[in-house]
PDB file of N, CA and C in Angstrom:
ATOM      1  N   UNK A   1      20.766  16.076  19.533  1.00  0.00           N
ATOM      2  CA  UNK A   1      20.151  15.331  18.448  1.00  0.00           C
ATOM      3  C   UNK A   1      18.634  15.525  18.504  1.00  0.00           C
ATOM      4  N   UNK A   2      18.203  15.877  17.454  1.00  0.00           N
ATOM      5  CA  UNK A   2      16.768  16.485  17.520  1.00  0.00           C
ATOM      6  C   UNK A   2      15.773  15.191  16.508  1.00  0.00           C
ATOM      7  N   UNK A   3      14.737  14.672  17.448  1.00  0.00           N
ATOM      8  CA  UNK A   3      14.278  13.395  16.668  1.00  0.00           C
ATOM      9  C   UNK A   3      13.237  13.818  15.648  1.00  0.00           C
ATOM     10  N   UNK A   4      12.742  13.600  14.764  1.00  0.00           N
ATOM     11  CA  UNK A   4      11.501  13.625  13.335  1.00  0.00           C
ATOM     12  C   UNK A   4      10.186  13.419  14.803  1.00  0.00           C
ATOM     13  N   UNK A   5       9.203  14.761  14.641  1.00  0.00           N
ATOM     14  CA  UNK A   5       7.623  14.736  15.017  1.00  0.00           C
ATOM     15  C   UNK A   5       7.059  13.563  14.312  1.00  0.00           C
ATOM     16  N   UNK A   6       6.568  12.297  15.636  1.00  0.00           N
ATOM     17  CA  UNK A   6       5.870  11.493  14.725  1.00  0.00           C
ATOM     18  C   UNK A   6       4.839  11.878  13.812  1.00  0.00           C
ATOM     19  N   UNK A   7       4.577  12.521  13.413  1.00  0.00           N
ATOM     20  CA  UNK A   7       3.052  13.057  12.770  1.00  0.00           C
ATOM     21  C   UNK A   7       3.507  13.349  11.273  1.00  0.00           C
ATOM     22  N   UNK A   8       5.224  13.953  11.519  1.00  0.00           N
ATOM     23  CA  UNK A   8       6.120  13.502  10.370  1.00  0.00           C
ATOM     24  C   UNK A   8       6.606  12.499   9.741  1.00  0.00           C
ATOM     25  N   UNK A   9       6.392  11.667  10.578  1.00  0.00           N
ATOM     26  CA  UNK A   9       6.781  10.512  10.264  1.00  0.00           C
ATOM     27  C   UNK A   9       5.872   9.709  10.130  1.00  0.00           C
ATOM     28  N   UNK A  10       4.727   9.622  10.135  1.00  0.00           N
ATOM     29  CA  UNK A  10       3.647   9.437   9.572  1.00  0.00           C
ATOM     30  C   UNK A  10       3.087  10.191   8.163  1.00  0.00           C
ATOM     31  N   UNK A  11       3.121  11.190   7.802  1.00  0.00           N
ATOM     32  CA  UNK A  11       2.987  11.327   6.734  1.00  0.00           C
ATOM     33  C   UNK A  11       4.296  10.700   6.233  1.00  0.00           C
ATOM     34  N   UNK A  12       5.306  10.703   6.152  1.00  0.00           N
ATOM     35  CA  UNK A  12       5.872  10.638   5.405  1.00  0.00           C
ATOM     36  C   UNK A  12       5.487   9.183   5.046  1.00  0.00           C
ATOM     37  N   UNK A  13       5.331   8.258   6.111  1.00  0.00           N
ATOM     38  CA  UNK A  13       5.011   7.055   5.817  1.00  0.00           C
ATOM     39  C   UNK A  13       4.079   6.734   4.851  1.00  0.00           C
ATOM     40  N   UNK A  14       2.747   7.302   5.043  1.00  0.00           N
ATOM     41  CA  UNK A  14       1.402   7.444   4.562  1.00  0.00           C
ATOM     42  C   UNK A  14       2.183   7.894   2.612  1.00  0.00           C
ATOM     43  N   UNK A  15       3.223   8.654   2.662  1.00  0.00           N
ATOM     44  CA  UNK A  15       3.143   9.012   1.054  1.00  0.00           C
ATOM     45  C   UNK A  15       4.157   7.799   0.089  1.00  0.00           C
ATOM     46  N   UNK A  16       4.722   7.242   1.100  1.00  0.00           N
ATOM     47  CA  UNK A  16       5.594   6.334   1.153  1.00  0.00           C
ATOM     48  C   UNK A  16       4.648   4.975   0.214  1.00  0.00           C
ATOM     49  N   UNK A  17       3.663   4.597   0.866  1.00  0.00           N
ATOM     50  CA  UNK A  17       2.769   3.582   1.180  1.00  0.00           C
ATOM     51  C   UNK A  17       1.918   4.211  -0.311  1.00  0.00           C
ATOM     52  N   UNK A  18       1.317   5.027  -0.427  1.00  0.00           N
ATOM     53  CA  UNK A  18       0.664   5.484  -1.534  1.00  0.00           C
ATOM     54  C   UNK A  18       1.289   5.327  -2.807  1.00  0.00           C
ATOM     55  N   UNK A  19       2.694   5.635  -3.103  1.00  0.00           N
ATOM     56  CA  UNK A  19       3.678   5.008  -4.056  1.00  0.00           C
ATOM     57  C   UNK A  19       3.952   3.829  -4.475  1.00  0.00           C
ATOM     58  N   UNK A  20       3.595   2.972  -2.943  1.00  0.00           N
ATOM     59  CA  UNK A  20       4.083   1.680  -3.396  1.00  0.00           C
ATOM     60  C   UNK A  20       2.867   1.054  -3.935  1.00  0.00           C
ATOM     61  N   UNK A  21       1.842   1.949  -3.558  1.00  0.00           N
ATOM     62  CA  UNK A  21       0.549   1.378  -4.274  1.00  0.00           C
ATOM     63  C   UNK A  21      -0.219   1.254  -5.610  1.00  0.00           C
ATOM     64  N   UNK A  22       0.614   2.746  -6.162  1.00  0.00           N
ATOM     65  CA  UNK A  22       0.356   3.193  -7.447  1.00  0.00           C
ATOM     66  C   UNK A  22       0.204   2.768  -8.242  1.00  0.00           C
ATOM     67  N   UNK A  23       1.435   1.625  -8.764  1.00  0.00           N
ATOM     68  CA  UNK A  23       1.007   0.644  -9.737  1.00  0.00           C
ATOM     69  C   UNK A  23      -0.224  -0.406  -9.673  1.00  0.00           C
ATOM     70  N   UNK A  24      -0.654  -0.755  -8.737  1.00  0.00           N
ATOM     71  CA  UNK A  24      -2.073  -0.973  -8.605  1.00  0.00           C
ATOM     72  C   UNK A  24      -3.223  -0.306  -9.184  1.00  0.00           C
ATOM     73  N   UNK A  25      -3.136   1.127  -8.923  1.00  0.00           N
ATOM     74  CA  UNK A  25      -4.140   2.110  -8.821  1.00  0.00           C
ATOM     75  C   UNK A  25      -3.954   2.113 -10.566  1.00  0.00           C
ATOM     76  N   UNK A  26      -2.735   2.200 -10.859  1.00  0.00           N
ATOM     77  CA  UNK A  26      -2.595   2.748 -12.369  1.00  0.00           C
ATOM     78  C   UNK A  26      -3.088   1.607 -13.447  1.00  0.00           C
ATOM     79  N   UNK A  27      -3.589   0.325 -12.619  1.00  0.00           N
ATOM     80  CA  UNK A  27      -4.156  -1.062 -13.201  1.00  0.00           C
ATOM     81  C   UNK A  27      -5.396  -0.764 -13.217  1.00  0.00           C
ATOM     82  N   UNK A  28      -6.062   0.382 -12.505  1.00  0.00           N
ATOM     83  CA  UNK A  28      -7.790   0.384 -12.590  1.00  0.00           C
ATOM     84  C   UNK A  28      -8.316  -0.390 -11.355  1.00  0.00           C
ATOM     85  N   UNK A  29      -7.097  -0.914  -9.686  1.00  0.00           N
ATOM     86  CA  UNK A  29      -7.554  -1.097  -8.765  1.00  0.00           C
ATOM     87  C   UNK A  29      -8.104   0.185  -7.602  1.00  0.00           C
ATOM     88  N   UNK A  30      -9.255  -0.337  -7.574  1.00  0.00           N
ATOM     89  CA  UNK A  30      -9.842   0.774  -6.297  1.00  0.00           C
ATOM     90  C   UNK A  30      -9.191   0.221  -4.928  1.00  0.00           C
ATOM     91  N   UNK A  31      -9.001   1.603  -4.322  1.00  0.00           N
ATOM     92  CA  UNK A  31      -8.597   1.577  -2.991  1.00  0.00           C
ATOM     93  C   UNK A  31      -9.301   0.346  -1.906  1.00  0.00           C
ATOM     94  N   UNK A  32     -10.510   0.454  -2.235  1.00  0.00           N
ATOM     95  CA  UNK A  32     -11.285  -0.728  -1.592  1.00  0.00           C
ATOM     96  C   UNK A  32     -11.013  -1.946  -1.811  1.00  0.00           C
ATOM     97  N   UNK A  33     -10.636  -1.922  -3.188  1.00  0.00           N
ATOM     98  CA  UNK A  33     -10.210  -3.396  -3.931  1.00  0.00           C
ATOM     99  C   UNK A  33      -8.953  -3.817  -2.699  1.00  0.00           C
ATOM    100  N   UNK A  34      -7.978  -2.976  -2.895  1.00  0.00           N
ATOM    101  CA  UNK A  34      -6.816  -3.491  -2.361  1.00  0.00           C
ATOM    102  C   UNK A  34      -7.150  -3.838  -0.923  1.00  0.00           C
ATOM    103  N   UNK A  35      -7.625  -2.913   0.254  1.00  0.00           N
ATOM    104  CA  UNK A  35      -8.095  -3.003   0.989  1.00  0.00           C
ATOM    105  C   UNK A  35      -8.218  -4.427   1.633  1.00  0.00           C
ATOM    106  N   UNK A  36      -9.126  -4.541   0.882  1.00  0.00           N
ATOM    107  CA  UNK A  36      -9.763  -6.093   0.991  1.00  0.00           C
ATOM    108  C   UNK A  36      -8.599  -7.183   1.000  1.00  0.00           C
ATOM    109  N   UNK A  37      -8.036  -7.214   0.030  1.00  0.00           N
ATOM    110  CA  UNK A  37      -6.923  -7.801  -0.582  1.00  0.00           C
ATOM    111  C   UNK A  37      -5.883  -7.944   0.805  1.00  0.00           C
ATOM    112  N   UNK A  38      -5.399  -6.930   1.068  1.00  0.00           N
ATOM    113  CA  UNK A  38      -5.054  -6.659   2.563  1.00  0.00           C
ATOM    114  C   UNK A  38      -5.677  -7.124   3.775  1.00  0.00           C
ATOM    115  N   UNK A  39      -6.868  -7.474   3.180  1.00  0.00           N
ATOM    116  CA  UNK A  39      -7.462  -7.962   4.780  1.00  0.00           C
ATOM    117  C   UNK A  39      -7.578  -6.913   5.998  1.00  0.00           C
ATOM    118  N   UNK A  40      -8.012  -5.713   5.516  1.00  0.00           N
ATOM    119  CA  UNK A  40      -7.632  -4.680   6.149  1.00  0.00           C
ATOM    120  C   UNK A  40      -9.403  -3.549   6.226  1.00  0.00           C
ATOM    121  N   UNK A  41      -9.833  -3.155   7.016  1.00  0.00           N
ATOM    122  CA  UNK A  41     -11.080  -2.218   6.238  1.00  0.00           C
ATOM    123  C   UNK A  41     -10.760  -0.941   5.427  1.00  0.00           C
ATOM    124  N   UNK A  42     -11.891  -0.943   4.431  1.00  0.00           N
ATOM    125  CA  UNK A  42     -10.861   0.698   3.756  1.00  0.00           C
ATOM    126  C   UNK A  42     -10.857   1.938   4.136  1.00  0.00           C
ATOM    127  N   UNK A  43     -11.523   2.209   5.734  1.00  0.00           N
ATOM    128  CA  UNK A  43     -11.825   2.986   6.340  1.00  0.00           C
ATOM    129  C   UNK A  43      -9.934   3.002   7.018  1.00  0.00           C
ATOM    130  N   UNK A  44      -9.143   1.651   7.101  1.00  0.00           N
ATOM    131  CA  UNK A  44      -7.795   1.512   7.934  1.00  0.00           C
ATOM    132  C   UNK A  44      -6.740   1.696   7.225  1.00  0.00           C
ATOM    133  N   UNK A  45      -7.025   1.409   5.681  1.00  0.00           N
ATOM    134  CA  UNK A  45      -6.307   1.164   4.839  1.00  0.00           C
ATOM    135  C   UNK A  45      -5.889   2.836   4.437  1.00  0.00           C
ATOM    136  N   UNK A  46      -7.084   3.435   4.494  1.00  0.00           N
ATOM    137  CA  UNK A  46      -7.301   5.558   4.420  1.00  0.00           C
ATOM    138  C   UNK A  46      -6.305   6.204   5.661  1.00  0.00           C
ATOM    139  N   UNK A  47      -6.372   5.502   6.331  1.00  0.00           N
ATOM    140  CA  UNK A  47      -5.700   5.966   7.528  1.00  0.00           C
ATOM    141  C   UNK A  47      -4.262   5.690   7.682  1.00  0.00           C
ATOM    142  N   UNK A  48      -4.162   4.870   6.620  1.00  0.00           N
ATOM    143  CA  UNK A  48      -2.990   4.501   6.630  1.00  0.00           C
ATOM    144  C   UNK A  48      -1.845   5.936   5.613  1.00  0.00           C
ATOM    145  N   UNK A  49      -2.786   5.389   4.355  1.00  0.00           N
ATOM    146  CA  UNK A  49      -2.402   6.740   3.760  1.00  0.00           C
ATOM    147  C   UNK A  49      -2.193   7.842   3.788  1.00  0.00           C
ATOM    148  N   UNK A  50      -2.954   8.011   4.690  1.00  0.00           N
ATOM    149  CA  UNK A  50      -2.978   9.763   5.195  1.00  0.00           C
ATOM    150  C   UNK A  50      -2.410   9.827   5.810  1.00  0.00           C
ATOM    151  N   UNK A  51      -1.371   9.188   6.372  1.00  0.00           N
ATOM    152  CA  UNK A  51      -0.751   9.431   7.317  1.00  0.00           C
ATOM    153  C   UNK A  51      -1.319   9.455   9.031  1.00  0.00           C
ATOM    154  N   UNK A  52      -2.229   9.024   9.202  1.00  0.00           N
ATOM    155  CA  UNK A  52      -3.058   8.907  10.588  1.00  0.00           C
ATOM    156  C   UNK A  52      -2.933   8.222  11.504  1.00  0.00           C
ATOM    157  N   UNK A  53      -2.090   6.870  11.016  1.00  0.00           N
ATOM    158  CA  UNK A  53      -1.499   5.531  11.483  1.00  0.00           C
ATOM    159  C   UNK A  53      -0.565   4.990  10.789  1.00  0.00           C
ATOM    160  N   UNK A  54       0.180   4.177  10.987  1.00  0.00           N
ATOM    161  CA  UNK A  54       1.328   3.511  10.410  1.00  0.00           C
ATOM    162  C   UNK A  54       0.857   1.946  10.894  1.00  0.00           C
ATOM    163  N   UNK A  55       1.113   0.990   9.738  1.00  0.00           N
ATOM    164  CA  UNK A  55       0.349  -0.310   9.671  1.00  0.00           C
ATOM    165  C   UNK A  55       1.643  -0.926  10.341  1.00  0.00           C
ATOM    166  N   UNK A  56       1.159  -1.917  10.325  1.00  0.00           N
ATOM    167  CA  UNK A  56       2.172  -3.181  11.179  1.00  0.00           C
ATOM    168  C   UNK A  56       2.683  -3.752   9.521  1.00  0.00           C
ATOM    169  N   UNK A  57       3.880  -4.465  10.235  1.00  0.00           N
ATOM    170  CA  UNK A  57       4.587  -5.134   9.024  1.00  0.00           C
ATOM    171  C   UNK A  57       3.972  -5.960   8.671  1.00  0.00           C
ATOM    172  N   UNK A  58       2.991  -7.248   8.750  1.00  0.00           N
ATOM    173  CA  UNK A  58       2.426  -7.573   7.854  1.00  0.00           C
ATOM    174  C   UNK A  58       1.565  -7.002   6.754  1.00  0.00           C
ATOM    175  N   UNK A  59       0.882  -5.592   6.864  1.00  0.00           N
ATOM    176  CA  UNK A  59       0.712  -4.938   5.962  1.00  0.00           C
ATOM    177  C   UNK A  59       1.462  -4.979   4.571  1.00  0.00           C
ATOM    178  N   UNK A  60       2.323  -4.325   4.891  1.00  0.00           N
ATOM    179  CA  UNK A  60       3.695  -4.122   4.515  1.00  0.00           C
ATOM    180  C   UNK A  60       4.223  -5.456   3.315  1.00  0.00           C
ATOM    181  N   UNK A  61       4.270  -6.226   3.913  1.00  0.00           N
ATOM    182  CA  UNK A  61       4.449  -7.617   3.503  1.00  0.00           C
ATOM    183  C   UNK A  61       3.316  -7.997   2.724  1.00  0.00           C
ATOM    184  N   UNK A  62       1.915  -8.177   2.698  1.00  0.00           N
ATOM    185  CA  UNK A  62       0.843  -8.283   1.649  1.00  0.00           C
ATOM    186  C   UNK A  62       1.200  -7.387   0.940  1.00  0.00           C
ATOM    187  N   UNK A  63       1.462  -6.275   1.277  1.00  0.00           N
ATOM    188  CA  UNK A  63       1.471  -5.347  -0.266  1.00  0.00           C
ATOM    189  C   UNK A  63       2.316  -5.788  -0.929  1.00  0.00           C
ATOM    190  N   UNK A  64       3.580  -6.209  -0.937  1.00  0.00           N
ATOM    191  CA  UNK A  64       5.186  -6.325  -1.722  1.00  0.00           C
ATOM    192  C   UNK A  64       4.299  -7.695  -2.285  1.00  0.00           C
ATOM    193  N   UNK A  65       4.102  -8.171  -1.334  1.00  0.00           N
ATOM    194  CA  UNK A  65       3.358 -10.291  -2.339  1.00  0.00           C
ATOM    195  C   UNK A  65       2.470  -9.544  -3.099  1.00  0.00           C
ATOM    196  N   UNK A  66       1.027  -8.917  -3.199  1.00  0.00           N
ATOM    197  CA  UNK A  66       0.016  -8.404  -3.699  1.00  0.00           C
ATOM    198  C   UNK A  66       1.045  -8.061  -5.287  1.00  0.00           C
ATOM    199  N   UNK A  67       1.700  -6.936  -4.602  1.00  0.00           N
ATOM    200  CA  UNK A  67       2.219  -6.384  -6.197  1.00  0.00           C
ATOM    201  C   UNK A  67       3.454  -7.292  -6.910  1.00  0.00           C
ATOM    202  N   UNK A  68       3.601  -8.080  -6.327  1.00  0.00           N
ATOM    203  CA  UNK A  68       4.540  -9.482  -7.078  1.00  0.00           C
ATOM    204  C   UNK A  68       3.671 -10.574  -7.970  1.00  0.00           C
ATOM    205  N   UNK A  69       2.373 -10.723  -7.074  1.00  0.00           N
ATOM    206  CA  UNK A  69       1.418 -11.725  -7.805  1.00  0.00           C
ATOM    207  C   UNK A  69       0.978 -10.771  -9.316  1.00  0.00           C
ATOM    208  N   UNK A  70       0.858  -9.718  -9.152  1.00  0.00           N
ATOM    209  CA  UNK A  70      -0.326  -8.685  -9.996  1.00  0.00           C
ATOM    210  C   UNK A  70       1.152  -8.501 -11.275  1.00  0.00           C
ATOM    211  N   UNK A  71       2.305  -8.066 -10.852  1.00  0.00           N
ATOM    212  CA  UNK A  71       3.174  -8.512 -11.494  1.00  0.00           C
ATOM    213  C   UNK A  71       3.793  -9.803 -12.755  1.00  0.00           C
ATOM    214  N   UNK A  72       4.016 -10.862 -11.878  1.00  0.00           N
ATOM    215  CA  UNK A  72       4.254 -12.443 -12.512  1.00  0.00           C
ATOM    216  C   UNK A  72       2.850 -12.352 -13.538  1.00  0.00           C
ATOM    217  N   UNK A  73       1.642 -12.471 -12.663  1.00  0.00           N
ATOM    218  CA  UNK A  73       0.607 -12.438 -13.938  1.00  0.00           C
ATOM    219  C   UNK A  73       0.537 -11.777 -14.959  1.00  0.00           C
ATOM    220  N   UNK A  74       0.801 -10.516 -15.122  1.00  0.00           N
ATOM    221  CA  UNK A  74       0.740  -9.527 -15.810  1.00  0.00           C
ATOM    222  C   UNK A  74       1.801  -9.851 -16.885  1.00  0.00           C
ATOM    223  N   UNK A  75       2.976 -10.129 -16.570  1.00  0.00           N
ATOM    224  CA  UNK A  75       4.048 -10.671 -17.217  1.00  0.00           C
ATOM    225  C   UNK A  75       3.830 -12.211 -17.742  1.00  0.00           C
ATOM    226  N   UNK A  76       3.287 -12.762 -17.036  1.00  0.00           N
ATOM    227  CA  UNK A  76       3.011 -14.066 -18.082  1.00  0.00           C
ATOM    228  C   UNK A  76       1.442 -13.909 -19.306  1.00  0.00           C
ATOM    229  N   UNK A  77       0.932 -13.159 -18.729  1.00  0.00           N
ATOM    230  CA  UNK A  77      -0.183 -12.814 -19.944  1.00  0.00           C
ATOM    231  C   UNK A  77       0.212 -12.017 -20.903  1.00  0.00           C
ATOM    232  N   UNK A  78       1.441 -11.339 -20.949  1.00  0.00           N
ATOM    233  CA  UNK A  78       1.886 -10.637 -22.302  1.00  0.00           C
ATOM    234  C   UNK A  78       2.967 -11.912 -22.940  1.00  0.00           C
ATOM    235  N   UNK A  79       3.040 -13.127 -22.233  1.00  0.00           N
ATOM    236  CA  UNK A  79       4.255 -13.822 -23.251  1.00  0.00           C
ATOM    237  C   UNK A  79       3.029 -15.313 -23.400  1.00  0.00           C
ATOM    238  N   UNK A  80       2.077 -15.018 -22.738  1.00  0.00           N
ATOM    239  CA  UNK A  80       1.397 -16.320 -23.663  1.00  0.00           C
ATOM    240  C   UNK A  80       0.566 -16.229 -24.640  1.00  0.00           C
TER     241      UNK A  80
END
């Protein structure tokens, strides 16, 4: 059984993470914006992406709430 090169598995993560971000990005949020948002620096948040590091699950977890809040709002400002 031959295991995945972490470095593979890091990018893959890193493109993983960039997807889930997109709809953000495609709102006119800067990388820094989110960053922040994350509680994270955007120097960590880059590193994340690129595949350089892999974040801890609370990461993980702000992002899914982040894009749920940006969501619900978004959806209640087109029905009020």
């Amino acid at each position: 059984m031959s295991e995945t090169p972490i470095h593979e598995t890091a990018a893959a993560y890193g493109r993983a993470l960039k997807a889930a971000m997109q709809p953000l990005r495609d709102k006119g949020w800067a990388q820094y914006k989110i960053a922040e948002r994350l509680h994270v620096a955007p120097g960590t948040l880059s590193r994340y992406l690129s595949g350089q590091r892999i974040a801890e699950k609370g990461l993980i977890e702000g992002l899914a709430q982040l894009l749920e809040e940006k969501e619900r709002s978004l959806s209640q400002t087109q029905f009020d």
